[in-house]
Structure formats: C-alpha cells, structure tokens
N, C-alpha and C. Protein backbone atom coordinates (compact mmCIF):
# COMPACT_ATOMS: atom_id res chain seq x y z
N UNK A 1 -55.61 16.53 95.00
CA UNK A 1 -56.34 17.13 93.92
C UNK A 1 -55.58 16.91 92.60
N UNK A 2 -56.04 16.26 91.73
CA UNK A 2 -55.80 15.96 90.28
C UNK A 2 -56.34 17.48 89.41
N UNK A 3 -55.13 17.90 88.58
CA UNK A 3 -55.88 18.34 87.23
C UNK A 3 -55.79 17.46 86.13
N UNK A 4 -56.18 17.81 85.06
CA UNK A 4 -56.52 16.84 83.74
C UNK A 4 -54.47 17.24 83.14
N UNK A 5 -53.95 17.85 83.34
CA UNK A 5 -52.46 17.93 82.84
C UNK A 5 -51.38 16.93 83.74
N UNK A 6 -52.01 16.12 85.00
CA UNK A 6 -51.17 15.09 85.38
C UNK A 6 -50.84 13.76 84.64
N UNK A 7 -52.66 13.94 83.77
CA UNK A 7 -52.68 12.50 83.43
C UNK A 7 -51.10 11.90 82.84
N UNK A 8 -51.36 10.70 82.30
CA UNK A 8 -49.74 10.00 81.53
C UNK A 8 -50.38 10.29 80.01
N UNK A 9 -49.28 10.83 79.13
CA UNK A 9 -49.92 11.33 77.91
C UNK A 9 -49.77 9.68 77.08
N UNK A 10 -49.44 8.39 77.85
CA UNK A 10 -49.58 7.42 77.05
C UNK A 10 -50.75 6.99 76.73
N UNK A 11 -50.98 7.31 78.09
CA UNK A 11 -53.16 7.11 78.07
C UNK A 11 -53.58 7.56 77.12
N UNK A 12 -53.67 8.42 76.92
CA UNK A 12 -54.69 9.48 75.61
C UNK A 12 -54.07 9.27 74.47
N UNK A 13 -52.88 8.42 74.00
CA UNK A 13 -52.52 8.06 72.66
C UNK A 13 -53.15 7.01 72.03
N UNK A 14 -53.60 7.01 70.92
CA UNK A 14 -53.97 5.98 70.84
C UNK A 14 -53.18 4.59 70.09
N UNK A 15 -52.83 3.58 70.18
CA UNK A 15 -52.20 2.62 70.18
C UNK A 15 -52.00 2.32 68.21
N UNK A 16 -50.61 2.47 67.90
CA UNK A 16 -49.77 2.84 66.14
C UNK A 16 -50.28 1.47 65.95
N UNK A 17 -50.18 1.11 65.01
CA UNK A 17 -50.26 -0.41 63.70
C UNK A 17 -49.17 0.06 63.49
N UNK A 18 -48.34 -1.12 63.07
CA UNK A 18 -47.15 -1.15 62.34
C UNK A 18 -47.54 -1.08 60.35
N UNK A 19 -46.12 -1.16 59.67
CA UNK A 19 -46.78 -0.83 58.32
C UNK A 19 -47.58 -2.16 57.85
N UNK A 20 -47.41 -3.57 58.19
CA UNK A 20 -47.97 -4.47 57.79
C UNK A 20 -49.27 -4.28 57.75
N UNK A 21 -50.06 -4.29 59.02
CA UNK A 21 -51.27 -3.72 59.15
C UNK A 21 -51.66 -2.77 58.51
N UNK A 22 -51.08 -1.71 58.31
CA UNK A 22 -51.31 -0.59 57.31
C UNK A 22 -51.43 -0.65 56.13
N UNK A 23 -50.64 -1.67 55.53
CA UNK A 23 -50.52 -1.98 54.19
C UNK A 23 -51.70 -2.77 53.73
N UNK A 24 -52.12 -4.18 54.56
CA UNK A 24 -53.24 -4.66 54.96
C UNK A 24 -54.45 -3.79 54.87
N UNK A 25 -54.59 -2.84 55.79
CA UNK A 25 -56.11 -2.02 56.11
C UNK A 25 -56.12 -1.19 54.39
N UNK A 26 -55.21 -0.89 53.81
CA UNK A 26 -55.38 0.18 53.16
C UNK A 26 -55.58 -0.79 51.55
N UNK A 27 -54.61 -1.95 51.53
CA UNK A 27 -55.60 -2.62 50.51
C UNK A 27 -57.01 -2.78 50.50
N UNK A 28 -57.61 -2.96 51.85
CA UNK A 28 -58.80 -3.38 51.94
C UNK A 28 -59.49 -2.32 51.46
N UNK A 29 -59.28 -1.11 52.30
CA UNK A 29 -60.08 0.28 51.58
C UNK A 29 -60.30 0.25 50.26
N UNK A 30 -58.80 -0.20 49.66
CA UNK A 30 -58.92 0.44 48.14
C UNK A 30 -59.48 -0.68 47.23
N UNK A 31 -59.78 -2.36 47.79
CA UNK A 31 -60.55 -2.84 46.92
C UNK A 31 -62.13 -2.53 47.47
N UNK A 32 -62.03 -2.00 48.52
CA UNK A 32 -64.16 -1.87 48.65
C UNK A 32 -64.24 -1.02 47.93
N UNK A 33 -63.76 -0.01 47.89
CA UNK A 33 -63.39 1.37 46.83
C UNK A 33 -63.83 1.10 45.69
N UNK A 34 -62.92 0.01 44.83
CA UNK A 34 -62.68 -0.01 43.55
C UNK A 34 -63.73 -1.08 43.61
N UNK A 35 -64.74 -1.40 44.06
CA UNK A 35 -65.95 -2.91 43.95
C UNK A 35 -67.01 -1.77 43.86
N UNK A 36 -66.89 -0.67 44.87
CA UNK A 36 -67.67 0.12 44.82
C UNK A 36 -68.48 0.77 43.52
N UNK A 37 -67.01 1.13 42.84
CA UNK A 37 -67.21 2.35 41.51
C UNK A 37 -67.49 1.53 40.62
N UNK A 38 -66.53 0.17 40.41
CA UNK A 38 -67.00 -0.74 39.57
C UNK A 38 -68.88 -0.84 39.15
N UNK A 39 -69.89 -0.97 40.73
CA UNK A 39 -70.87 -1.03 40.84
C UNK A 39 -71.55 -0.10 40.55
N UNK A 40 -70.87 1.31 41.05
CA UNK A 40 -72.03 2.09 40.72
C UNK A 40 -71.78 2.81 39.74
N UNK A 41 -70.95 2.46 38.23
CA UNK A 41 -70.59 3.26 37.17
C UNK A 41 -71.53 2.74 36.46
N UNK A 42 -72.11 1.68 36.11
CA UNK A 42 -72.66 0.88 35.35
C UNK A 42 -74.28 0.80 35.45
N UNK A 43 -75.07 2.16 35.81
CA UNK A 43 -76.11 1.87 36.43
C UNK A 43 -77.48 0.97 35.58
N UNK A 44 -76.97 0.59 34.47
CA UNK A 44 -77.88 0.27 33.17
C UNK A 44 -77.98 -1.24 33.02
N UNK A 45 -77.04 -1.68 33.64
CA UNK A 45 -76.50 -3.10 33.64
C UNK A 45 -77.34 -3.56 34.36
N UNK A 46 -77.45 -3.22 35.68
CA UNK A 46 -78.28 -3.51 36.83
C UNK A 46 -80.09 -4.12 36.34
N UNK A 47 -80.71 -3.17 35.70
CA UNK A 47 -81.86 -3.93 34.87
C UNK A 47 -81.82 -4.55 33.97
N UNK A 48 -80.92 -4.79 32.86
CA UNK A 48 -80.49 -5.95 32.06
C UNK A 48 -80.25 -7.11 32.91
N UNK A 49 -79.88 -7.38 34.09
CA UNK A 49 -79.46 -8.57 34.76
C UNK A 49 -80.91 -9.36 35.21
N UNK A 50 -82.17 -7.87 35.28
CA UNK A 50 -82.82 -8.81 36.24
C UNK A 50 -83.79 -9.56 35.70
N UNK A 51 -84.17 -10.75 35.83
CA UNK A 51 -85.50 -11.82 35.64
C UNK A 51 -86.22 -11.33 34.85
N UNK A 52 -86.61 -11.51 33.64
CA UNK A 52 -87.84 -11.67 32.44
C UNK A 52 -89.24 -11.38 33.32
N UNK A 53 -89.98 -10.44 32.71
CA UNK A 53 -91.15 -10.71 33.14
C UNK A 53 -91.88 -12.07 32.99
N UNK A 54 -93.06 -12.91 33.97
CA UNK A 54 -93.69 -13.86 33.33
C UNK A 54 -94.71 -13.51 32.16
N UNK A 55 -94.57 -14.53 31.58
CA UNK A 55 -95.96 -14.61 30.75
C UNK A 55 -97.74 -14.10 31.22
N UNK A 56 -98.49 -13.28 30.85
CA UNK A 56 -99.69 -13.57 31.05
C UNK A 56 -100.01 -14.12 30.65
N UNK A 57 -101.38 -15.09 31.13
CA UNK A 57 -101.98 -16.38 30.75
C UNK A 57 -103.12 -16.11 30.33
C-alpha cells in the first residue's frame, strides 16, 4: 500500500532553467511587452495608416 507522501519529491519538482535561459525568456517577455504598448498607445495612428477610400464613379 502506497500513500501519496512516499512519492520521490524529485518527481513533483519541476525541472530549473539555468540563468541563460532566463535571461533569454525574460528578454522575450519584455520585448512582446514593449511591441505591445508601443501598439496599443497610439490608437489614432491605426486609421491614418489605412487605404483611401475609392472614388465614386
């Protein structure tokens, strides 16, 4: 008979990144971040960019 307090507590850890990776993941965050705000500060820009109406004929 098993209880759940035999298990190996390596199991249920979940597996560290070193700092490279860390340093890595966390640039990434902080440029989607900063592409993000960039995008959505500017909400006025967004219809200035888009296509001319056509002409009616």
């Amino acid at each position: 008979m098993k209880d759940e307090k035999d298990t190996k507590p390596e199991e249920s850890i979940t597996p560290l990144i070193d700092r490279k990776q860390a340093i890595k993941k966390a640039g990434y965050i902080a440029l989607s971040s900063a592409t993000m705000m960039m995008l959505l500060s500017k909400p006025t820009n967004a219809p200035a960019a888009s296509p001319a109406s056509l002409p009616l004929w």
